[in-house]
N, C-alpha and C. Protein backbone atom coordinates (compact mmCIF):
# COMPACT_ATOMS: atom_id res chain seq x y z
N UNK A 1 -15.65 -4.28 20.99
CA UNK A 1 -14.33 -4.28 20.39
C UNK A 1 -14.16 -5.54 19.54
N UNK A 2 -13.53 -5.19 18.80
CA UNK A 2 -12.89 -6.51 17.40
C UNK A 2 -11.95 -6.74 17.39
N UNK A 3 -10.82 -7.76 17.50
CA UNK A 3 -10.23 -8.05 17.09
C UNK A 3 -9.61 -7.61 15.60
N UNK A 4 -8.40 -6.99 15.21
CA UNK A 4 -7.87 -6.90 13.44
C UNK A 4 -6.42 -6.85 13.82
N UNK A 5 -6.17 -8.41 12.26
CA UNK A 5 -5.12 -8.28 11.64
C UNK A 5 -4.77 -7.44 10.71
N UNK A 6 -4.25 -6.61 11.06
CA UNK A 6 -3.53 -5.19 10.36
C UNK A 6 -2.41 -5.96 9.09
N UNK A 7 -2.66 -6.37 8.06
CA UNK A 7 -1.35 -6.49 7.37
C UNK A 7 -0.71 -5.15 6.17
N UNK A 8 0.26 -4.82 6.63
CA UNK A 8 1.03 -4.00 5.03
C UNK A 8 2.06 -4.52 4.25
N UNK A 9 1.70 -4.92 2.83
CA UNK A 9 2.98 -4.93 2.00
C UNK A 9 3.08 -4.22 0.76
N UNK A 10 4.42 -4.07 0.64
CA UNK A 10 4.50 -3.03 -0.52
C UNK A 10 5.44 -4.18 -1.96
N UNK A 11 4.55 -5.45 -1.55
CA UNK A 11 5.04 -6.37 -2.91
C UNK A 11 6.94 -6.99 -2.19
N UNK A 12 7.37 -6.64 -1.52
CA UNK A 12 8.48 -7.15 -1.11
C UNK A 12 8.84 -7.68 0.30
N UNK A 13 8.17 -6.77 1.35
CA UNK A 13 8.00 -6.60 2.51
C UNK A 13 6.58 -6.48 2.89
N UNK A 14 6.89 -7.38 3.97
CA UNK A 14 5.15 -7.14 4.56
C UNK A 14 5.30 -7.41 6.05
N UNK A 15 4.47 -6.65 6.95
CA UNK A 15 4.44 -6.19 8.52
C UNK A 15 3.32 -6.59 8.88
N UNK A 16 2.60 -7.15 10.20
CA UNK A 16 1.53 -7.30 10.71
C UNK A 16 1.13 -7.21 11.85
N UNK A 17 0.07 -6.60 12.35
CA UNK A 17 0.18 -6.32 13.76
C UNK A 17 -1.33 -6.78 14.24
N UNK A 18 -1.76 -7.38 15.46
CA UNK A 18 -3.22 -7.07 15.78
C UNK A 18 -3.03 -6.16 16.55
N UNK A 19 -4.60 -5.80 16.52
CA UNK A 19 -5.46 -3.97 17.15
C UNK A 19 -6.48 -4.67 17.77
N UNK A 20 -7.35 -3.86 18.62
CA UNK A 20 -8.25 -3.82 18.74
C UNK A 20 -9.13 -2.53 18.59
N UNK A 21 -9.92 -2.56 17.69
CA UNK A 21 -11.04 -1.44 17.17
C UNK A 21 -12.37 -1.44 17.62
N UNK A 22 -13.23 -0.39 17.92
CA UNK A 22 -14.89 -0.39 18.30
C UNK A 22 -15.39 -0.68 16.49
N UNK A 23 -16.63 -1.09 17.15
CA UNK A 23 -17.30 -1.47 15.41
C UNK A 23 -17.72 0.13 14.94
N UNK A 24 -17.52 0.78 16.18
CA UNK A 24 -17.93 2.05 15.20
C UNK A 24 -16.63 2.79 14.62
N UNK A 25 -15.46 2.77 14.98
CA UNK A 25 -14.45 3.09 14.42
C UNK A 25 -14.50 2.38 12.88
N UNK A 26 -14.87 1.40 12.45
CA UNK A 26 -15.03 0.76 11.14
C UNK A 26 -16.15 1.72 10.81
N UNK A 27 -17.31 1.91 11.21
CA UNK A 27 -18.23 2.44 10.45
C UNK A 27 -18.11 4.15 10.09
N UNK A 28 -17.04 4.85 11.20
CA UNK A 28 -16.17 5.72 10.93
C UNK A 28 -15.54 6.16 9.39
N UNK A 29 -14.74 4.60 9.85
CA UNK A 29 -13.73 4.76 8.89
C UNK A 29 -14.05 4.52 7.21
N UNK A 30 -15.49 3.85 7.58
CA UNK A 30 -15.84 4.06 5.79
C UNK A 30 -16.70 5.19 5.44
N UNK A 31 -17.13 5.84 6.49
CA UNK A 31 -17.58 7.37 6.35
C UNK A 31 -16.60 7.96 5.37
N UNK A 32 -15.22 8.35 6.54
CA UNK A 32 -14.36 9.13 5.81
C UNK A 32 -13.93 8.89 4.76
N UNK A 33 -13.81 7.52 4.71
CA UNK A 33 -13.39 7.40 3.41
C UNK A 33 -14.03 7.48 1.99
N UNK A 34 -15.39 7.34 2.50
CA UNK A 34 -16.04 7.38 1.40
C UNK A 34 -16.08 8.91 0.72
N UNK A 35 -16.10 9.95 2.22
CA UNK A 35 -15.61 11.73 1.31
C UNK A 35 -14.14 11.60 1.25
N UNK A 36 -13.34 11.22 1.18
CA UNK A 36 -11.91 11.01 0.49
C UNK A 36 -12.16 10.78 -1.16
N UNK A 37 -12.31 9.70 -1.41
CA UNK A 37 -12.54 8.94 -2.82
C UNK A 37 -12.42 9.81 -3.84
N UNK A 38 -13.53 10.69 -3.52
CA UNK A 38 -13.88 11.73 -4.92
C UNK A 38 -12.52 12.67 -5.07
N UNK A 39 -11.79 12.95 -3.64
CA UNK A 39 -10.73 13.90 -3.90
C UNK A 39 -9.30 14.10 -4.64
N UNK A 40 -9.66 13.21 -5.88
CA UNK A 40 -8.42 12.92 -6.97
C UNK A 40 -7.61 13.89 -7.29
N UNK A 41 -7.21 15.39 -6.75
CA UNK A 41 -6.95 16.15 -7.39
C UNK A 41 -6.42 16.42 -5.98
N UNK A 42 -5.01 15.32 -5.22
CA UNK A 42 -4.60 15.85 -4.04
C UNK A 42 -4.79 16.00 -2.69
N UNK A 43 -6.18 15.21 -2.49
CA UNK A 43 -6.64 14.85 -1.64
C UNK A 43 -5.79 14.19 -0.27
N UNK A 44 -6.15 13.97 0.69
CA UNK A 44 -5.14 13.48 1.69
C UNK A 44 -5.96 12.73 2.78
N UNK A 45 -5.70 11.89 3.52
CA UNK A 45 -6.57 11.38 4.11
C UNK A 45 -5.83 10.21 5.18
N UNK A 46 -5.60 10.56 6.11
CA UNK A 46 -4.95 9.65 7.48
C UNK A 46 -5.79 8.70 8.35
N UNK A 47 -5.22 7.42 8.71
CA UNK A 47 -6.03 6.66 9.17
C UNK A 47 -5.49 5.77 10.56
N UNK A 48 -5.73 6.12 11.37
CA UNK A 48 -4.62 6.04 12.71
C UNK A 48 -5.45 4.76 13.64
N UNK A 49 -5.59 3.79 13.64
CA UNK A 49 -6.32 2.71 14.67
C UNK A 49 -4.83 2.27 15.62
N UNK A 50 -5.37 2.46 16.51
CA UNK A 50 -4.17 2.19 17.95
C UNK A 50 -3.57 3.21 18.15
N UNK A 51 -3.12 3.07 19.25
CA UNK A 51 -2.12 4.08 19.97
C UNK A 51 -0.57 3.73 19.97
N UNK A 52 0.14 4.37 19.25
CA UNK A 52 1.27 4.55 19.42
C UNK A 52 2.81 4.32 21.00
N UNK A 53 3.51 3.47 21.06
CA UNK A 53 3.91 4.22 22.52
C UNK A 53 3.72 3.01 23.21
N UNK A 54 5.09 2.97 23.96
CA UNK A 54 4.94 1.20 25.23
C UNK A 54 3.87 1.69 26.21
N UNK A 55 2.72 2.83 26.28
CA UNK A 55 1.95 2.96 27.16
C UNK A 55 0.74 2.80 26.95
N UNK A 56 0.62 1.73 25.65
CA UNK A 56 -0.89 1.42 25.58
C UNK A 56 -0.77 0.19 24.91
N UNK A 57 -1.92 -1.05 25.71
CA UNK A 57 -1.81 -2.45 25.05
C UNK A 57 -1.22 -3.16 24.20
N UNK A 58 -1.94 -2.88 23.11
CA UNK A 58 -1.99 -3.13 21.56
C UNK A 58 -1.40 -2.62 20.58
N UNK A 59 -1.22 -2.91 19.46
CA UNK A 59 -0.39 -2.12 17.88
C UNK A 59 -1.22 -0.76 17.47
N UNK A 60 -0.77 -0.63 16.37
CA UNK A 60 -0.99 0.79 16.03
C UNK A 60 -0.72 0.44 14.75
N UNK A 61 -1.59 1.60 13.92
CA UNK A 61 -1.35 1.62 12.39
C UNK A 61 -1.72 2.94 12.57
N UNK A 62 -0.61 3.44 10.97
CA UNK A 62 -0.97 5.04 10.83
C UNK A 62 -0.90 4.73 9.42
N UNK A 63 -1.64 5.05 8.35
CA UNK A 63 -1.85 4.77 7.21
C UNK A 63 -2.20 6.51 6.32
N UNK A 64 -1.16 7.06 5.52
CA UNK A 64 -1.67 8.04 4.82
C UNK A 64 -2.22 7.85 3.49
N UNK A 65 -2.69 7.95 3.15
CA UNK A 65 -2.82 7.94 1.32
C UNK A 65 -3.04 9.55 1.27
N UNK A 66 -2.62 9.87 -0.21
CA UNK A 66 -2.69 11.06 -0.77
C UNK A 66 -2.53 10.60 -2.02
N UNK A 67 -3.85 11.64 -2.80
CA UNK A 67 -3.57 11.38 -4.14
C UNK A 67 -2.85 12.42 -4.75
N UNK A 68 -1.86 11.72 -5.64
CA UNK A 68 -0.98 12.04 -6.30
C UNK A 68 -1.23 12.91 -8.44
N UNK A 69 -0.69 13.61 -9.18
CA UNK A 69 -0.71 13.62 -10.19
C UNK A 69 -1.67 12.39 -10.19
N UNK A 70 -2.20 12.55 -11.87
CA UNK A 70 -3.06 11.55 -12.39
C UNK A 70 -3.85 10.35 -11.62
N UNK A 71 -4.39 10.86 -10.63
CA UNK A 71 -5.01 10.50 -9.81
C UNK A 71 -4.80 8.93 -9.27
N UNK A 72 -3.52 8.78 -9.03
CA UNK A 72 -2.27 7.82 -8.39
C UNK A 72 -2.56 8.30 -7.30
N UNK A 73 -2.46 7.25 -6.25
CA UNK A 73 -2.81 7.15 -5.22
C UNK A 73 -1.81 6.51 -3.88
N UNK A 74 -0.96 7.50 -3.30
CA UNK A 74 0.51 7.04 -2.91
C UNK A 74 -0.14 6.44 -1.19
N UNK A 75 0.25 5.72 -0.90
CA UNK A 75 0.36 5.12 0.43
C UNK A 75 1.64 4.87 1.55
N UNK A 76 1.40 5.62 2.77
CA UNK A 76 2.39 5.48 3.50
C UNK A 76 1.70 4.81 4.65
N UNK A 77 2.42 3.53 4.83
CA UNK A 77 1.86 2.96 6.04
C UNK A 77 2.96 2.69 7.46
N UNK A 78 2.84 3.09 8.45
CA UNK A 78 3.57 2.64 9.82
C UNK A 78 2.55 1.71 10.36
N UNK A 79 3.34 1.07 11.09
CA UNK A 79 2.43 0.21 11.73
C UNK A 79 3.14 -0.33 12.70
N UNK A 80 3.25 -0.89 14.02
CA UNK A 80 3.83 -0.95 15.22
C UNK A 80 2.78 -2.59 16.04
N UNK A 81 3.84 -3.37 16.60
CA UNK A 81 3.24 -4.18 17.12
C UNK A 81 2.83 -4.29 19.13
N UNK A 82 2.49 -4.39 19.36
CA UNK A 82 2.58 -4.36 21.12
C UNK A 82 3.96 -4.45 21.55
N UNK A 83 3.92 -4.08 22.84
CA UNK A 83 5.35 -3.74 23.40
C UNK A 83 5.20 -5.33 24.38
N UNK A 84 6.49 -6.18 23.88
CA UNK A 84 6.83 -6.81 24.87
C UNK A 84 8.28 -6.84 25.38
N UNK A 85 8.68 -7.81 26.74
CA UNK A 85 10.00 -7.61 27.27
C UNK A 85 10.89 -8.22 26.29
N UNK A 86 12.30 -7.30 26.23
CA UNK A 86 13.13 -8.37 25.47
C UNK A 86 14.39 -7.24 26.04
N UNK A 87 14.86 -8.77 26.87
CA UNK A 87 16.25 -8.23 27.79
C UNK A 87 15.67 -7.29 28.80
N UNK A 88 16.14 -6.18 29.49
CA UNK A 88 16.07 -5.25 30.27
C UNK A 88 14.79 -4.26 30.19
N UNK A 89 14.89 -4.58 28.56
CA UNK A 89 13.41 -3.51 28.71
C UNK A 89 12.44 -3.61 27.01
N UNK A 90 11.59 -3.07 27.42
CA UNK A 90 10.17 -3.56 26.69
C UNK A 90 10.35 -2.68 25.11
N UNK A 91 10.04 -3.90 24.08
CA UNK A 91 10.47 -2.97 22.50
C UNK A 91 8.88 -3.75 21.49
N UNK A 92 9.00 -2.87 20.80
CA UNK A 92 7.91 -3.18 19.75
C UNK A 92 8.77 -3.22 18.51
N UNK A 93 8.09 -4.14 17.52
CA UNK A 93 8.34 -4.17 15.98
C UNK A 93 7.70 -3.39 15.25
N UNK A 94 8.20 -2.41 14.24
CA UNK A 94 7.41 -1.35 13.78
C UNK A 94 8.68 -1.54 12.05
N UNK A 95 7.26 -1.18 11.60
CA UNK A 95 7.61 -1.25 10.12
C UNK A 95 6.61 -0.04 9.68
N UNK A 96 7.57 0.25 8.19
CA UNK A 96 7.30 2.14 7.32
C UNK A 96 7.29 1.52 6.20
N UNK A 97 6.05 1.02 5.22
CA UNK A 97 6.44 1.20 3.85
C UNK A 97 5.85 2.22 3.29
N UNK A 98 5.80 1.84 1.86
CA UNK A 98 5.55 2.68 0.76
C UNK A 98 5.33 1.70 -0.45
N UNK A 99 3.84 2.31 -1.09
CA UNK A 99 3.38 1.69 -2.33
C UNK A 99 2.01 2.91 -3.00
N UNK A 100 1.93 2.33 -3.69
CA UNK A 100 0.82 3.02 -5.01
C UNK A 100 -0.33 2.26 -5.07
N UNK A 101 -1.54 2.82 -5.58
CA UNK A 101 -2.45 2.07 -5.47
C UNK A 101 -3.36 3.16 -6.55
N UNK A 102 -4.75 2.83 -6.65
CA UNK A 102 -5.63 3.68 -7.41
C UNK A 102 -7.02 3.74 -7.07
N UNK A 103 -7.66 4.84 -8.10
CA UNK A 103 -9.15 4.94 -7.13
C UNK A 103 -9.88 3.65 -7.19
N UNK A 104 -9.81 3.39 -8.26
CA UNK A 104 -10.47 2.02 -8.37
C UNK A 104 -10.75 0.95 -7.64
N UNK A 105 -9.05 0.92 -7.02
CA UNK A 105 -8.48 -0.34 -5.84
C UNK A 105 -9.26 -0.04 -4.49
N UNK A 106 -9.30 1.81 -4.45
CA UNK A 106 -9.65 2.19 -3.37
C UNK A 106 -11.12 2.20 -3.36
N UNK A 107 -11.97 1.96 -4.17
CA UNK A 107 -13.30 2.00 -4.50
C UNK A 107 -13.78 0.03 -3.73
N UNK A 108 -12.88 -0.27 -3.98
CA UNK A 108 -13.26 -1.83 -3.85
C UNK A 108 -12.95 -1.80 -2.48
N UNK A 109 -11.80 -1.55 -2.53
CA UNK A 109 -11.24 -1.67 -0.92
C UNK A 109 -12.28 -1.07 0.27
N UNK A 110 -12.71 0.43 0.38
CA UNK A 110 -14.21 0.37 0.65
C UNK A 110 -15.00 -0.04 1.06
N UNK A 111 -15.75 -0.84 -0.53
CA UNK A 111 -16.99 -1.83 -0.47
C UNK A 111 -16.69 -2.96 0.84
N UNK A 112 -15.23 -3.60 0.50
CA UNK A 112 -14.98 -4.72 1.39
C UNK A 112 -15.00 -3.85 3.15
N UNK A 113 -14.41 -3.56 3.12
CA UNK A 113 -14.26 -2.46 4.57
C UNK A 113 -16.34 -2.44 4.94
N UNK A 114 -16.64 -1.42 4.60
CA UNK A 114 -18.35 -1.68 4.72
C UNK A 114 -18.97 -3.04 5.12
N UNK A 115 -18.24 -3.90 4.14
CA UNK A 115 -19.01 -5.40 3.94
C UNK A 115 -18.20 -5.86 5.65
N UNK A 116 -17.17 -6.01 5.77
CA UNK A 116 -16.76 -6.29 7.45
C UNK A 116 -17.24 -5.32 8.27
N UNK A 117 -17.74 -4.06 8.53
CA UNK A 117 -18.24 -3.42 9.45
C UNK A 117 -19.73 -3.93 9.76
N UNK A 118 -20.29 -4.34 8.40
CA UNK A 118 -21.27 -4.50 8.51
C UNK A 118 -22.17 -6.00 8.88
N UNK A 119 -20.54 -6.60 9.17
CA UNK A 119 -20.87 -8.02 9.42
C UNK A 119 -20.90 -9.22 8.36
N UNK A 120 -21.10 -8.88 7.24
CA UNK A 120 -21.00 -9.67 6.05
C UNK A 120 -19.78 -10.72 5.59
N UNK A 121 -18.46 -9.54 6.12
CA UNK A 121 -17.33 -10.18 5.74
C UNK A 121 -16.27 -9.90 7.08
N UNK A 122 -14.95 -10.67 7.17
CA UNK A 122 -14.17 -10.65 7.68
C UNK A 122 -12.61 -10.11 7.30
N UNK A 123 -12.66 -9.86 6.39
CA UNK A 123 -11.71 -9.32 5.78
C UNK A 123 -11.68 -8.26 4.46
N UNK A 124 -10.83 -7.33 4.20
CA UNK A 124 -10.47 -6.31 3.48
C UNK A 124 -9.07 -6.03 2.55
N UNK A 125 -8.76 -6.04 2.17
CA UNK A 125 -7.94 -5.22 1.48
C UNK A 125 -7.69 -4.20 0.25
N UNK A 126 -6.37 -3.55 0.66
CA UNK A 126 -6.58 -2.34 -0.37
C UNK A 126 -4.85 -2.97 -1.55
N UNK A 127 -5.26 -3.67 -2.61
CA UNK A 127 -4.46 -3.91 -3.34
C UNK A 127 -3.39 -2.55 -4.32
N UNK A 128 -2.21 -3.00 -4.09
CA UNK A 128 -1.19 -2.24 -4.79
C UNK A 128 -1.51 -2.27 -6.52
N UNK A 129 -1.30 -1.21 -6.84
CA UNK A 129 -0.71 -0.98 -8.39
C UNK A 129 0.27 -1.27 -9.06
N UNK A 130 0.24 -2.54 -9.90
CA UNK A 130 1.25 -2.99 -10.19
C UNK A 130 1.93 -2.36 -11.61
């Protein structure tokens, strides 16, 4: 298991949570993604690390992208932090944005993803469309 800082911002707002992931869930996750990529014409593709719910450890991310017209690339991210006590009973911080992005961004974003599964690097991101 790994340690990840989960961050989302959509340029105004930004949420962060740690997870813990298997290294093969990374090597997973650039599988799928890599048959996503080509699917510019509407494609859809969900990306769920953690469990949801005060009945399991750690945060959660649920990340959709779908590509959109002209092969715009819309992003919906939730993301949820561990449940701790506050007052009477146990709450998590959970944040919903929304942003745009493109294949391009998502082409890089990828490479970097690979390059941390594969040990090379420690970090990733998938940059917005400005």
């Amino acid at each position: 298991m790994i340690e990840v800082v989960f961050t989302i911002s959509d340029g105004q707002s930004a949420f962060a949570t740690e997870i813990y992931v298997g290294h093969g869930t990374l090597t997973e996750t650039v599988e799928q993604l890599d048959r996503f990529k080509p699917q510019v014409h509407g494609g859809i593709y969900d990306l769920e690390w953690g469990s949801f719910g005060p009945e399991y450890v750690s945060g959660a991310v649920r990340i959709r992208m779908h590509f959109y017209h002209n092969a715009l690339l819309c992003i919906t991210g939730l993301i949820e932090s561990a449940y701790n006590e506050f007052g009477l009973k146990k709450v998590a911080s959970k944040g919903e944005l929304y942003f745009y992005s493109e294949p391009a961004l998502l082409d890089r974003f990828i490479e970097e993803l690979r390059a941390v599964s594969n040990g090379a690097s420690d970090s990733a991101s998938l940059a917005g469309k400005i």
